[in-house]
PDB file of N, CA and C in Angstrom:
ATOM      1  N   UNK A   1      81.835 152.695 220.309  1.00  0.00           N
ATOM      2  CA  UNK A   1      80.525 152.877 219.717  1.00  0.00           C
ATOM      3  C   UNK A   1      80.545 154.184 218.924  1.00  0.00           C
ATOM      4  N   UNK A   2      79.787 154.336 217.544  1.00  0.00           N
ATOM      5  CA  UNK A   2      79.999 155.410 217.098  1.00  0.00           C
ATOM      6  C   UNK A   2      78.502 155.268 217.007  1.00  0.00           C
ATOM      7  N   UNK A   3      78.181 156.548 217.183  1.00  0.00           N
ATOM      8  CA  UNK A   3      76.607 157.358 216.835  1.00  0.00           C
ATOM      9  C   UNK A   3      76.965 158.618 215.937  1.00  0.00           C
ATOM     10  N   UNK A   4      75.225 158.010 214.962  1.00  0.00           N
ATOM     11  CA  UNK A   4      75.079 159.380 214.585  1.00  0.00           C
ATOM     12  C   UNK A   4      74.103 160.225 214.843  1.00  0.00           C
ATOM     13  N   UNK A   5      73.844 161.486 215.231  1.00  0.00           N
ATOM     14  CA  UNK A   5      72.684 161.760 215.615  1.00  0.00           C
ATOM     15  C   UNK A   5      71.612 162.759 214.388  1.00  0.00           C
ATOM     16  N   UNK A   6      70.099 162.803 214.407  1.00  0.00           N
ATOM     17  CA  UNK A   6      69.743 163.498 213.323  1.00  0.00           C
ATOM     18  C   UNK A   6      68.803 164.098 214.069  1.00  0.00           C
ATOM     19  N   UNK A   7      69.040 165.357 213.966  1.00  0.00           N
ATOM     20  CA  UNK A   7      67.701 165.860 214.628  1.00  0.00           C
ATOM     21  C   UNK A   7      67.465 167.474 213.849  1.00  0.00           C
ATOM     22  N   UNK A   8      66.225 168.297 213.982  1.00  0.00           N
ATOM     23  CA  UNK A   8      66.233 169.552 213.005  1.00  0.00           C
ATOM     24  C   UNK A   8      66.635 170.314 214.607  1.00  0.00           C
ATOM     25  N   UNK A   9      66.861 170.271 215.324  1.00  0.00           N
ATOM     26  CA  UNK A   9      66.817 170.994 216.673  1.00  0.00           C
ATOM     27  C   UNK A   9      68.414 170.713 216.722  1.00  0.00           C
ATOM     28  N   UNK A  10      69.200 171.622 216.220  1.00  0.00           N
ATOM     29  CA  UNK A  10      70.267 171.867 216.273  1.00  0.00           C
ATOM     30  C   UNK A  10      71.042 172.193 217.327  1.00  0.00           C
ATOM     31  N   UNK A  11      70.709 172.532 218.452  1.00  0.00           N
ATOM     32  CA  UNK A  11      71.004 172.964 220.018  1.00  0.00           C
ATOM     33  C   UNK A  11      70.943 171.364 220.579  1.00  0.00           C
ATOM     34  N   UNK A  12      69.785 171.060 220.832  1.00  0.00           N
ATOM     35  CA  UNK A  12      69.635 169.519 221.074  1.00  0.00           C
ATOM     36  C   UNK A  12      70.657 169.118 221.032  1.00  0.00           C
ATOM     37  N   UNK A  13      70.664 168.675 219.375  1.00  0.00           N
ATOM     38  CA  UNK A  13      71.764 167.201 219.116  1.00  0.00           C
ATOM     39  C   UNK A  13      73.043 167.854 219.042  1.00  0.00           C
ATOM     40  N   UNK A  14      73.646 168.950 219.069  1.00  0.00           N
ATOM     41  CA  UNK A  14      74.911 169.062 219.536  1.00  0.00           C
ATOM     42  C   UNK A  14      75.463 168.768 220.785  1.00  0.00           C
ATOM     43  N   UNK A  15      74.343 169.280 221.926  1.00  0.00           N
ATOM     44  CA  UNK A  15      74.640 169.081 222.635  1.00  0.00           C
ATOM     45  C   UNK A  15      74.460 167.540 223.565  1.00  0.00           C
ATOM     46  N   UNK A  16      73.410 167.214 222.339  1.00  0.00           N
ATOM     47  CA  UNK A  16      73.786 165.685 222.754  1.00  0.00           C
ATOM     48  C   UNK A  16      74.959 164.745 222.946  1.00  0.00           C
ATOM     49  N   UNK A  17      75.579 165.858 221.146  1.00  0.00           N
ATOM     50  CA  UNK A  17      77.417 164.985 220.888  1.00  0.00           C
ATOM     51  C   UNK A  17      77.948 165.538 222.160  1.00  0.00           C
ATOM     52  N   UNK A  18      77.689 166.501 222.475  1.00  0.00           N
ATOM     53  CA  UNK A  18      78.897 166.663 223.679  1.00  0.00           C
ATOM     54  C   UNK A  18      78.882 166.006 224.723  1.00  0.00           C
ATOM     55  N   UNK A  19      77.473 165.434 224.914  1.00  0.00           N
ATOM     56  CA  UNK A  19      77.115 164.967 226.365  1.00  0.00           C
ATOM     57  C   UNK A  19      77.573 163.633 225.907  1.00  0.00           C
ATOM     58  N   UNK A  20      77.588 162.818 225.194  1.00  0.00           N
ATOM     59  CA  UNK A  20      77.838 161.542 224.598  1.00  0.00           C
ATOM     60  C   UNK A  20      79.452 161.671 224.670  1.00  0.00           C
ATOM     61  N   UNK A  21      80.305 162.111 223.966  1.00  0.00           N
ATOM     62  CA  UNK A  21      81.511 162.745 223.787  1.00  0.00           C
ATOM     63  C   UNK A  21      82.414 162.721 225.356  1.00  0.00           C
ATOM     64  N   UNK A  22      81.791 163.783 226.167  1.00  0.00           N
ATOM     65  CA  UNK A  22      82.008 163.593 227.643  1.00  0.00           C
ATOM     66  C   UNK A  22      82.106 162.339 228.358  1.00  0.00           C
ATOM     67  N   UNK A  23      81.149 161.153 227.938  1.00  0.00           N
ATOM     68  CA  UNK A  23      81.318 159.584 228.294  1.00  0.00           C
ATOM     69  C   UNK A  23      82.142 158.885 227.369  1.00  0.00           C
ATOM     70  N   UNK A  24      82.668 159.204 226.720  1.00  0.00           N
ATOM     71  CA  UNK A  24      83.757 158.618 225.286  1.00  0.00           C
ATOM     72  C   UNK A  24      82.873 158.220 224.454  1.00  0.00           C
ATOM     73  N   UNK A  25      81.704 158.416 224.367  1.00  0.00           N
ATOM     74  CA  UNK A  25      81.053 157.665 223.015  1.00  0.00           C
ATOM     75  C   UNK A  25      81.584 158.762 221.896  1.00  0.00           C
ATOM     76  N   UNK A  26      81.835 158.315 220.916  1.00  0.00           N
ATOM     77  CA  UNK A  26      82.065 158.944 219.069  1.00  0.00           C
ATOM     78  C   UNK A  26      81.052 159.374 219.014  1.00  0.00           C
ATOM     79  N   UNK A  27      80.400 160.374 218.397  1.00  0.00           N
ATOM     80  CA  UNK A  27      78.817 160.898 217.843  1.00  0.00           C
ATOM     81  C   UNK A  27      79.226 161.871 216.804  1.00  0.00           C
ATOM     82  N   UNK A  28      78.793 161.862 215.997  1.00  0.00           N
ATOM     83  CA  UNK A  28      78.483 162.755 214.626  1.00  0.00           C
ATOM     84  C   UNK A  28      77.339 163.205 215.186  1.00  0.00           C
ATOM     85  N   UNK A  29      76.942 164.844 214.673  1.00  0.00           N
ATOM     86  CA  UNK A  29      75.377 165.008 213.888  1.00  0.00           C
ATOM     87  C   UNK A  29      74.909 165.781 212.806  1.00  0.00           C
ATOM     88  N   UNK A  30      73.984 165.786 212.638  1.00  0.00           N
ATOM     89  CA  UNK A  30      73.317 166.818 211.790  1.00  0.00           C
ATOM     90  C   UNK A  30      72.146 167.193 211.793  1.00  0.00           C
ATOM     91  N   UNK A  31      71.782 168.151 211.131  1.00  0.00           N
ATOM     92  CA  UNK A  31      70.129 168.652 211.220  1.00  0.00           C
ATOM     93  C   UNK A  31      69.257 168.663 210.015  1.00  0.00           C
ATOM     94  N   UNK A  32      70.098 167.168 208.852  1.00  0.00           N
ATOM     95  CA  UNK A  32      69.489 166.999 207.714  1.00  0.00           C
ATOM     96  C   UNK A  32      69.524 165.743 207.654  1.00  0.00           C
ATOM     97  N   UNK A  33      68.401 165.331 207.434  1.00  0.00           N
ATOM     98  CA  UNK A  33      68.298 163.949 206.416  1.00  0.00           C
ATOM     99  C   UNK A  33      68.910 163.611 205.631  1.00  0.00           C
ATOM    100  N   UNK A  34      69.454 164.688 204.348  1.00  0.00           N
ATOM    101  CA  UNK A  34      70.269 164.257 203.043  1.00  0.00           C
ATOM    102  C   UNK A  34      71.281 164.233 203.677  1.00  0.00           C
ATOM    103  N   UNK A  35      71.986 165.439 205.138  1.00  0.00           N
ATOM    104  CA  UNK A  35      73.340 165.165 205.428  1.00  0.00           C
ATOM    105  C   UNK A  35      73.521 163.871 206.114  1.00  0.00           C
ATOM    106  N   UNK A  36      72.901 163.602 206.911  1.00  0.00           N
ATOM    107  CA  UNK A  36      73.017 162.160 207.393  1.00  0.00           C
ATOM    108  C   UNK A  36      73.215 160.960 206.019  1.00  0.00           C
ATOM    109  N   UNK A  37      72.506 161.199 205.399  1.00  0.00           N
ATOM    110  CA  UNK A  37      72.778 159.897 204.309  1.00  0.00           C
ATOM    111  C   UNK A  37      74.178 159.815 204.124  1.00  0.00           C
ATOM    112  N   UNK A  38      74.838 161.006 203.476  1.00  0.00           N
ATOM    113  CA  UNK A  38      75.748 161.388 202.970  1.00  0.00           C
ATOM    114  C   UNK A  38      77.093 161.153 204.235  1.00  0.00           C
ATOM    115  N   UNK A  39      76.806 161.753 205.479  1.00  0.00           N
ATOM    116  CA  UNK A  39      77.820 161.204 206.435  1.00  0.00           C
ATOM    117  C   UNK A  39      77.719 159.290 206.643  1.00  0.00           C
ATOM    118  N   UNK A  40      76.621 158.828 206.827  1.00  0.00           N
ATOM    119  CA  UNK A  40      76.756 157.386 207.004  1.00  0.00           C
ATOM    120  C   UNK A  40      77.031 156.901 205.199  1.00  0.00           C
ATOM    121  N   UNK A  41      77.048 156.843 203.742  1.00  0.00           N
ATOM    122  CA  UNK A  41      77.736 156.842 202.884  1.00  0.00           C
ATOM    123  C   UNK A  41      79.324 156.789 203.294  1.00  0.00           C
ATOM    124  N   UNK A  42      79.826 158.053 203.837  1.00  0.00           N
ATOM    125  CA  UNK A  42      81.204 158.173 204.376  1.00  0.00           C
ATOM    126  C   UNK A  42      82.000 157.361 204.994  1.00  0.00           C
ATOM    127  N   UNK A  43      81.389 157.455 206.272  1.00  0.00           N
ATOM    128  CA  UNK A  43      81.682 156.972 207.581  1.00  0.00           C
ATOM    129  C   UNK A  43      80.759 155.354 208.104  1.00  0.00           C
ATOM    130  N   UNK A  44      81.372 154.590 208.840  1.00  0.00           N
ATOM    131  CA  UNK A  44      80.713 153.481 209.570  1.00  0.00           C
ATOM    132  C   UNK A  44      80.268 154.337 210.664  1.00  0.00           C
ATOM    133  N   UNK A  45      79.133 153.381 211.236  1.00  0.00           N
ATOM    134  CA  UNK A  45      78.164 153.595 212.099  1.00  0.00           C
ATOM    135  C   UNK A  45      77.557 152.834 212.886  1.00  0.00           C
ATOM    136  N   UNK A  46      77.492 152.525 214.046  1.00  0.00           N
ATOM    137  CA  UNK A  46      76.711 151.521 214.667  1.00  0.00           C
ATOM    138  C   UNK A  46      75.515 151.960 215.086  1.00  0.00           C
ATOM    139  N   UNK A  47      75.014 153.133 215.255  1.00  0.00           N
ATOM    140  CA  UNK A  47      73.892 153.560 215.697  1.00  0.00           C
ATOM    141  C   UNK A  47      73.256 154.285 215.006  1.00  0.00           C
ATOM    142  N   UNK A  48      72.204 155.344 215.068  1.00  0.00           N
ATOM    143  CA  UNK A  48      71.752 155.741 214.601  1.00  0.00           C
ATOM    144  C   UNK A  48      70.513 156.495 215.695  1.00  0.00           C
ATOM    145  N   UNK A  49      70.673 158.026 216.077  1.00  0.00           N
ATOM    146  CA  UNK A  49      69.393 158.412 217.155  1.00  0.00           C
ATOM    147  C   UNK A  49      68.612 159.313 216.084  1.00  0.00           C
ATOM    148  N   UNK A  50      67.415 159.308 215.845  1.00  0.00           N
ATOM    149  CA  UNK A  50      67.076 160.179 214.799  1.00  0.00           C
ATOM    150  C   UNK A  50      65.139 160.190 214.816  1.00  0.00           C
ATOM    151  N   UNK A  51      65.616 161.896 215.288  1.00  0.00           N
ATOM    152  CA  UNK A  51      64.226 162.619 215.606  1.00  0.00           C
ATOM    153  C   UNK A  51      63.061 161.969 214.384  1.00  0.00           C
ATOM    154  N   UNK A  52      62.031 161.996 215.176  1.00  0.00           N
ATOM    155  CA  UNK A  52      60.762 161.216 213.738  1.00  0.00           C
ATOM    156  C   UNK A  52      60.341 162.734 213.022  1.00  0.00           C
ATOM    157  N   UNK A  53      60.086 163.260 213.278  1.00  0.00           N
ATOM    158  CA  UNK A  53      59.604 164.452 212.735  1.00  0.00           C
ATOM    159  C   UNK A  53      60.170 165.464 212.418  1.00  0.00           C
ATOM    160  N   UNK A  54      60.793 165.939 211.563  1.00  0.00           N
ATOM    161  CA  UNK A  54      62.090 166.536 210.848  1.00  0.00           C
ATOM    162  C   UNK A  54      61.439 167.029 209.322  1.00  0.00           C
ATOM    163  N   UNK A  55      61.716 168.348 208.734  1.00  0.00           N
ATOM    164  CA  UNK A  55      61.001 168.624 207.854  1.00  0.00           C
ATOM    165  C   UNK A  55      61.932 168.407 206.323  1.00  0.00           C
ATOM    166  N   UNK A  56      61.321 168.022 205.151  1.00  0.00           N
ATOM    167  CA  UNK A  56      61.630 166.804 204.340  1.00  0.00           C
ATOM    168  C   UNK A  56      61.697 165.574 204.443  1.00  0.00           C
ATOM    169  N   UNK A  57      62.482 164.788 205.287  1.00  0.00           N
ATOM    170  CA  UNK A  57      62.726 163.835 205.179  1.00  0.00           C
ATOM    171  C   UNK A  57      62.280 163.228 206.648  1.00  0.00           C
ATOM    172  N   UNK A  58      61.186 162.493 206.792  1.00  0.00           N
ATOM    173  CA  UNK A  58      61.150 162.271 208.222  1.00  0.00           C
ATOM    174  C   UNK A  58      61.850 161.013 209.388  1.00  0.00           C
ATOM    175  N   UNK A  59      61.817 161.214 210.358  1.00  0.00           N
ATOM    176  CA  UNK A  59      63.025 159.827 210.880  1.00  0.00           C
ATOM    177  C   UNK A  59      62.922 158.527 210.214  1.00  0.00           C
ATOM    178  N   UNK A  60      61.098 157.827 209.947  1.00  0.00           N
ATOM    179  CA  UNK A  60      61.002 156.833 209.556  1.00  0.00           C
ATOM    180  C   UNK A  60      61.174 156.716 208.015  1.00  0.00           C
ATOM    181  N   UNK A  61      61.293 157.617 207.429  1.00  0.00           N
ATOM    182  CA  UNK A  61      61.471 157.847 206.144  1.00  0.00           C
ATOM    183  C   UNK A  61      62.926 157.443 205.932  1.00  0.00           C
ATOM    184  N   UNK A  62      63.446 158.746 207.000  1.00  0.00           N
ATOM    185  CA  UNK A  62      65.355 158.390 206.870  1.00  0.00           C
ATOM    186  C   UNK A  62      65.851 156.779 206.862  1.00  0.00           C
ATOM    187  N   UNK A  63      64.983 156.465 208.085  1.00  0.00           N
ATOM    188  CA  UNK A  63      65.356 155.084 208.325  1.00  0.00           C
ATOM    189  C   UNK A  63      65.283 154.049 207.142  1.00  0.00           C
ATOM    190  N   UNK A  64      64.549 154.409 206.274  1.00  0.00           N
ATOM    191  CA  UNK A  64      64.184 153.073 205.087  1.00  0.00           C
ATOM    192  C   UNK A  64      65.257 153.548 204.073  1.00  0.00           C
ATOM    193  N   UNK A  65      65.714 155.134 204.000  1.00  0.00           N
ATOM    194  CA  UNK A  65      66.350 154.792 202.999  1.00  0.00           C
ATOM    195  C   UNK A  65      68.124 154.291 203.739  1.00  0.00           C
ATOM    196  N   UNK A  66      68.517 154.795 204.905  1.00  0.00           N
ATOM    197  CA  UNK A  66      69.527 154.168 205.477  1.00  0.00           C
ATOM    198  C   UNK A  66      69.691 152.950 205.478  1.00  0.00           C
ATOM    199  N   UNK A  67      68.978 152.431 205.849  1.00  0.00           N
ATOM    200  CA  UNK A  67      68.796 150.630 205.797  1.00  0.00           C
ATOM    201  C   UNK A  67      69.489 150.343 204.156  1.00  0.00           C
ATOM    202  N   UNK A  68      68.981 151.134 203.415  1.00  0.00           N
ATOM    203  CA  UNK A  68      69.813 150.508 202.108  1.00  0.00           C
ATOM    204  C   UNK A  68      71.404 150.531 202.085  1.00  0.00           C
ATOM    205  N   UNK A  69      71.915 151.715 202.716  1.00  0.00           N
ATOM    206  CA  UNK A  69      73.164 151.940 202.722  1.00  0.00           C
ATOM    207  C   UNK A  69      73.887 151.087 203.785  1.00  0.00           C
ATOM    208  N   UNK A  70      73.292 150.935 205.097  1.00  0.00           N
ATOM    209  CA  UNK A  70      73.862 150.271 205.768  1.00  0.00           C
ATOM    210  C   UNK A  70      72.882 149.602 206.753  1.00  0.00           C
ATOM    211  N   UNK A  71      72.617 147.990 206.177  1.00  0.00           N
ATOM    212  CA  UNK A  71      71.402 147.166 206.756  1.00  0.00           C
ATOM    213  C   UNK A  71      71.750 146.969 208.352  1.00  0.00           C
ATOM    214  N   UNK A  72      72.755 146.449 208.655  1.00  0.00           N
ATOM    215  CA  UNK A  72      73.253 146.423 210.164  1.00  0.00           C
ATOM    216  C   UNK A  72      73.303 147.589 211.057  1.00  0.00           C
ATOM    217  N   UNK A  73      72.862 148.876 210.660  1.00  0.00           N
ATOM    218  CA  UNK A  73      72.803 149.833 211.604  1.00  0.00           C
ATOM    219  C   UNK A  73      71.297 149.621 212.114  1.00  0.00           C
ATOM    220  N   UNK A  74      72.051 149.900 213.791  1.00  0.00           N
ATOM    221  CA  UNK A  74      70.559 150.246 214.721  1.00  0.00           C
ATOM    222  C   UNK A  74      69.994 151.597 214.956  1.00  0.00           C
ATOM    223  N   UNK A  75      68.788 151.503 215.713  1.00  0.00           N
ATOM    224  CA  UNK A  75      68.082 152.635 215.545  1.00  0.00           C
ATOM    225  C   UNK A  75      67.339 152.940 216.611  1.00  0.00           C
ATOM    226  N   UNK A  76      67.582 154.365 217.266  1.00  0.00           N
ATOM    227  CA  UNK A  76      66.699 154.425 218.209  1.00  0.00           C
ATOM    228  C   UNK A  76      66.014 156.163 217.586  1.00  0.00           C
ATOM    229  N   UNK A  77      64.395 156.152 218.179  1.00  0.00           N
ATOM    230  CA  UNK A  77      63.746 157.450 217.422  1.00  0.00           C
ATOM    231  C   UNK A  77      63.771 158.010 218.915  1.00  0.00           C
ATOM    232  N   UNK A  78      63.925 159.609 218.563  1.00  0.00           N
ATOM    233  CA  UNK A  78      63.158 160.137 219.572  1.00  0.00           C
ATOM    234  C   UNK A  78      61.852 161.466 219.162  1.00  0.00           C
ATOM    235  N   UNK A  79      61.534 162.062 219.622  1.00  0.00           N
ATOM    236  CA  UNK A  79      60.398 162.819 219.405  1.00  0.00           C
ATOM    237  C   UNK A  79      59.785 163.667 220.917  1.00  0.00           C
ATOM    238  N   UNK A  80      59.744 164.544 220.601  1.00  0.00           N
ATOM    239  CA  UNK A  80      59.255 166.153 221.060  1.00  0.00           C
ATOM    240  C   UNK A  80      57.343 165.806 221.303  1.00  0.00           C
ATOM    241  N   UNK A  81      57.175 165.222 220.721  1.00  0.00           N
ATOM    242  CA  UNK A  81      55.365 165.146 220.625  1.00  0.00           C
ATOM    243  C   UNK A  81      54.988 163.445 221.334  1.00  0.00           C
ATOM    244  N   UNK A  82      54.694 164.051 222.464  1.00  0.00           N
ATOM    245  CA  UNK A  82      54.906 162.432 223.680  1.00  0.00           C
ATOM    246  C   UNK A  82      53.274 162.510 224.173  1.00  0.00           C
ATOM    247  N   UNK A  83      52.323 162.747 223.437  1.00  0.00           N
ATOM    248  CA  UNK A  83      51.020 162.551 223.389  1.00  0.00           C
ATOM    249  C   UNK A  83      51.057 160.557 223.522  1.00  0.00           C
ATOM    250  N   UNK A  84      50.064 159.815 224.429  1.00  0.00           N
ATOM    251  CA  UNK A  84      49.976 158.672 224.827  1.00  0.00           C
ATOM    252  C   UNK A  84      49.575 157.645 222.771  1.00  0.00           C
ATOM    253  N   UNK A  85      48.741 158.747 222.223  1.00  0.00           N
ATOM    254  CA  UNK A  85      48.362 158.151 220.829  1.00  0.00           C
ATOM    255  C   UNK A  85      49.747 158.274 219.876  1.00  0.00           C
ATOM    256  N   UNK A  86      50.645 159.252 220.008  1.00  0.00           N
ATOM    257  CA  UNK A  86      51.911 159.750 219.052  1.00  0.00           C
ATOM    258  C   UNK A  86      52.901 158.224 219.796  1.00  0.00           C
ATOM    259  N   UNK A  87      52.848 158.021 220.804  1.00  0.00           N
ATOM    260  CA  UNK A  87      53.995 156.878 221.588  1.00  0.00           C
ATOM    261  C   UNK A  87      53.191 155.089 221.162  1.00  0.00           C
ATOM    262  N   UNK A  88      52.243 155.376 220.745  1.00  0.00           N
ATOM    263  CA  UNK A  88      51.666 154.133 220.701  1.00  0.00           C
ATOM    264  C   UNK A  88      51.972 153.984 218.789  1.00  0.00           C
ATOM    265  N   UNK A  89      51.517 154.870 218.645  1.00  0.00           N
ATOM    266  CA  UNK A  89      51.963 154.964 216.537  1.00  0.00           C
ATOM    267  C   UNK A  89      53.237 155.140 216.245  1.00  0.00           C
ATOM    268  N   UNK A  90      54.097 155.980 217.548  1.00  0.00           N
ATOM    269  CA  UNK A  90      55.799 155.839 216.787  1.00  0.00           C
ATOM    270  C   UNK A  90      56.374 154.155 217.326  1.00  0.00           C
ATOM    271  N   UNK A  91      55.696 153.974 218.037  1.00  0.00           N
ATOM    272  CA  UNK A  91      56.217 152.355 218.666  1.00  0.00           C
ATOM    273  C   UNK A  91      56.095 151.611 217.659  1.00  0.00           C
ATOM    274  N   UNK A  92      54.777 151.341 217.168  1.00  0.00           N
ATOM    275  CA  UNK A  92      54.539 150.879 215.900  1.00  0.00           C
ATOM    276  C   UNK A  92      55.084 150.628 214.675  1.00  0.00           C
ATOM    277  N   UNK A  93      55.672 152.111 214.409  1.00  0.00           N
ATOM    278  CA  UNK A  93      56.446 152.412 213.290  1.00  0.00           C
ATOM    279  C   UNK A  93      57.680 152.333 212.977  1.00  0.00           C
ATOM    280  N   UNK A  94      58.480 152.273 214.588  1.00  0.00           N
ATOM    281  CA  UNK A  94      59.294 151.932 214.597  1.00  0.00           C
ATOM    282  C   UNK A  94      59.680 150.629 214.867  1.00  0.00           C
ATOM    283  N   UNK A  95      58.716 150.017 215.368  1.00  0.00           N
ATOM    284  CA  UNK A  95      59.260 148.617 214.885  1.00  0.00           C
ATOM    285  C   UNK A  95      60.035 147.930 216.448  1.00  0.00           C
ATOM    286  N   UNK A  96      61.034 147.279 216.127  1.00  0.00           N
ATOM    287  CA  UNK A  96      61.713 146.480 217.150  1.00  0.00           C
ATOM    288  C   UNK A  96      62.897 147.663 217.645  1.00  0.00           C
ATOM    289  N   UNK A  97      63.066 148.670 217.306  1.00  0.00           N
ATOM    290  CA  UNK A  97      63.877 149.968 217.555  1.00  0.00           C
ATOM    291  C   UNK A  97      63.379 150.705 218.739  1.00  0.00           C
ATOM    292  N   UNK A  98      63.979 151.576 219.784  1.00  0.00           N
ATOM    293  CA  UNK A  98      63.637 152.230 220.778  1.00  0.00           C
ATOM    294  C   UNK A  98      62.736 153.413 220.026  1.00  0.00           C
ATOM    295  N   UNK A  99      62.213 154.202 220.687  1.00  0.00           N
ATOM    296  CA  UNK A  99      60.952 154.961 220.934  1.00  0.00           C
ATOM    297  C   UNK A  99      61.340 155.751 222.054  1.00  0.00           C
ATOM    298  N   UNK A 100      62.002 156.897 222.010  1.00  0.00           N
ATOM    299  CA  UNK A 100      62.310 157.884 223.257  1.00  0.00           C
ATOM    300  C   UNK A 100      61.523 159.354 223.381  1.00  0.00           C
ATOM    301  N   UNK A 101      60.908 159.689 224.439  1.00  0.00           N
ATOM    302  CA  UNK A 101      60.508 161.304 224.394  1.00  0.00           C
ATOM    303  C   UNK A 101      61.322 162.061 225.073  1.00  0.00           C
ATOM    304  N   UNK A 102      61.555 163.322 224.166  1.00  0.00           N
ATOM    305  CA  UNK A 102      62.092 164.338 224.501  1.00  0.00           C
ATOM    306  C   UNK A 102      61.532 165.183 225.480  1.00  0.00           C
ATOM    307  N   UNK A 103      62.517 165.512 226.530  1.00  0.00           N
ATOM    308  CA  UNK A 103      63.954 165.688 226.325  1.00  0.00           C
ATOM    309  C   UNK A 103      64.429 164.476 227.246  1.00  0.00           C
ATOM    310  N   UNK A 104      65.022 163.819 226.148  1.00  0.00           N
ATOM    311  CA  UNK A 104      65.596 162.440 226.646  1.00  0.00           C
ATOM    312  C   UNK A 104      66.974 162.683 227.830  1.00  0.00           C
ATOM    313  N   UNK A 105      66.497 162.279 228.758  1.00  0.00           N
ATOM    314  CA  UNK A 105      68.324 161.592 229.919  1.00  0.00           C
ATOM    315  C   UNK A 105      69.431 160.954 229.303  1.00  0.00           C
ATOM    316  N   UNK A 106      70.894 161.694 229.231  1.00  0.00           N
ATOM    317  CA  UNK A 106      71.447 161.067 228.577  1.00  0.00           C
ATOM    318  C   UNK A 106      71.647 159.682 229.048  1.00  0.00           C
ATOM    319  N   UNK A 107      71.558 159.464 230.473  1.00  0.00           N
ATOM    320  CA  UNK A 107      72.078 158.076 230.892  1.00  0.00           C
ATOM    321  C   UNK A 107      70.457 156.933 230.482  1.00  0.00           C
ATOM    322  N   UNK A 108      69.661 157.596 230.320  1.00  0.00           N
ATOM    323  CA  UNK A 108      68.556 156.669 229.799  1.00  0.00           C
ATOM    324  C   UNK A 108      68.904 155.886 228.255  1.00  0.00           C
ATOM    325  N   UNK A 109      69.793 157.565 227.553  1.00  0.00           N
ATOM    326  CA  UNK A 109      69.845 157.312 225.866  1.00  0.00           C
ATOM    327  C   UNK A 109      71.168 156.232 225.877  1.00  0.00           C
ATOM    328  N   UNK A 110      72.149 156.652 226.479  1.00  0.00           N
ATOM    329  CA  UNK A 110      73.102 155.447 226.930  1.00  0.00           C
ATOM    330  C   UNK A 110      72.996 154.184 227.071  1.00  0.00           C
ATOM    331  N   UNK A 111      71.832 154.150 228.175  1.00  0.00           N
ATOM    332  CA  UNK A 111      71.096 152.249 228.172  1.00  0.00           C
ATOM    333  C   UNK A 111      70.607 152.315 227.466  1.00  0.00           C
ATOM    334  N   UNK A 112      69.936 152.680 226.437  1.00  0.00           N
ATOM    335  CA  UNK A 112      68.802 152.324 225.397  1.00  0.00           C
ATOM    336  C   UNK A 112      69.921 151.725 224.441  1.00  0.00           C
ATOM    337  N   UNK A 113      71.095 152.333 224.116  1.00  0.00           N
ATOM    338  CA  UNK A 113      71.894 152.413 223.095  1.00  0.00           C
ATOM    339  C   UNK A 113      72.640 150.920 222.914  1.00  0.00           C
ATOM    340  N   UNK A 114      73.236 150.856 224.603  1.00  0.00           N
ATOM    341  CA  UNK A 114      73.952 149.740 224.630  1.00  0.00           C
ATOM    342  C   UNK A 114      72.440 148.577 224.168  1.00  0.00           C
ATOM    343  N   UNK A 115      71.616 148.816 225.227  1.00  0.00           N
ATOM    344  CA  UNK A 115      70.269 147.800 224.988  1.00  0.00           C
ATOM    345  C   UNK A 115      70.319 146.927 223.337  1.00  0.00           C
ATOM    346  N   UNK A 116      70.151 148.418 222.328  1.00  0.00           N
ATOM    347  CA  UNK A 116      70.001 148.182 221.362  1.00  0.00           C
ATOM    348  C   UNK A 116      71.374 147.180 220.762  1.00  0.00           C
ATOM    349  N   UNK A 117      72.762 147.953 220.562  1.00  0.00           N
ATOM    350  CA  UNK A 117      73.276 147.529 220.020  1.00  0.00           C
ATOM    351  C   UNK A 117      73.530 146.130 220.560  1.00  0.00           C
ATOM    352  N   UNK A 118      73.079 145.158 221.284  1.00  0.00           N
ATOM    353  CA  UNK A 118      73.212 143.865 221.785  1.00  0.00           C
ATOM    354  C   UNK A 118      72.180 143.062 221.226  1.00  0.00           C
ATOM    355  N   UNK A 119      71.496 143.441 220.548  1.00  0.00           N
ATOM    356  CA  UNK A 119      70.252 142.771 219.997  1.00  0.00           C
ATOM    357  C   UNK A 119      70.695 142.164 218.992  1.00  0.00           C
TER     358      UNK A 119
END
């Protein structure tokens, strides 16, 4: 499985790759929208974890323009702002994709992942 991760919380998603990394999953990340385009451009990808709220480019934003580059990648969001109205509108927005609040369990983000990529 390769992931990529996008988040502006740079501590986070590194240490997400490592925690992912530590179970053999592959993970890229970054803490940009344009860099993410530009790494999935590059590189194949089966996943995709990517914070909704990120300044420029936001997760659901990222997500529409990724989908152009690569329609078969999945998607799971996560988000810092786990207000009961913010989980009911990112569910929404995201669609048939996971919906995670931070600070996510890696073994939760793990099942979500496999979850997803079986769909």
């Amino acid at each position: 499985m390769r992931v990529l991760l996008v988040d502006d919380e740079q501590e986070l998603v590194s240490t997400l790759a490592e925690r992912l990394a530590f179970r053999e999953i592959e993970a890229e990340w970054t803490t940009s929208g344009h860099d993410a385009l530009q790494l999935l451009s590059d590189k194949p990808f089966d996943i995709a974890v990517i914070d909704v709220k990120m300044p420029v480019i936001s997760g659901f934003e990222l997500k529409r323009k990724m989908q152009t580059l690569r329609p078969e990648l999945k998607y799971i969001f996560l988000t810092g702002h786990g207000s009961q109205q913010d989980y009911i509108t990112g569910q929404s927005e995201a669609g048939t994709d996971y919906y995670l609040i931070k600070p996510v369990d890696i073994d939760t983000l793990i099942q979500k992942m496999n979850e997803v990529l079986k769909q």
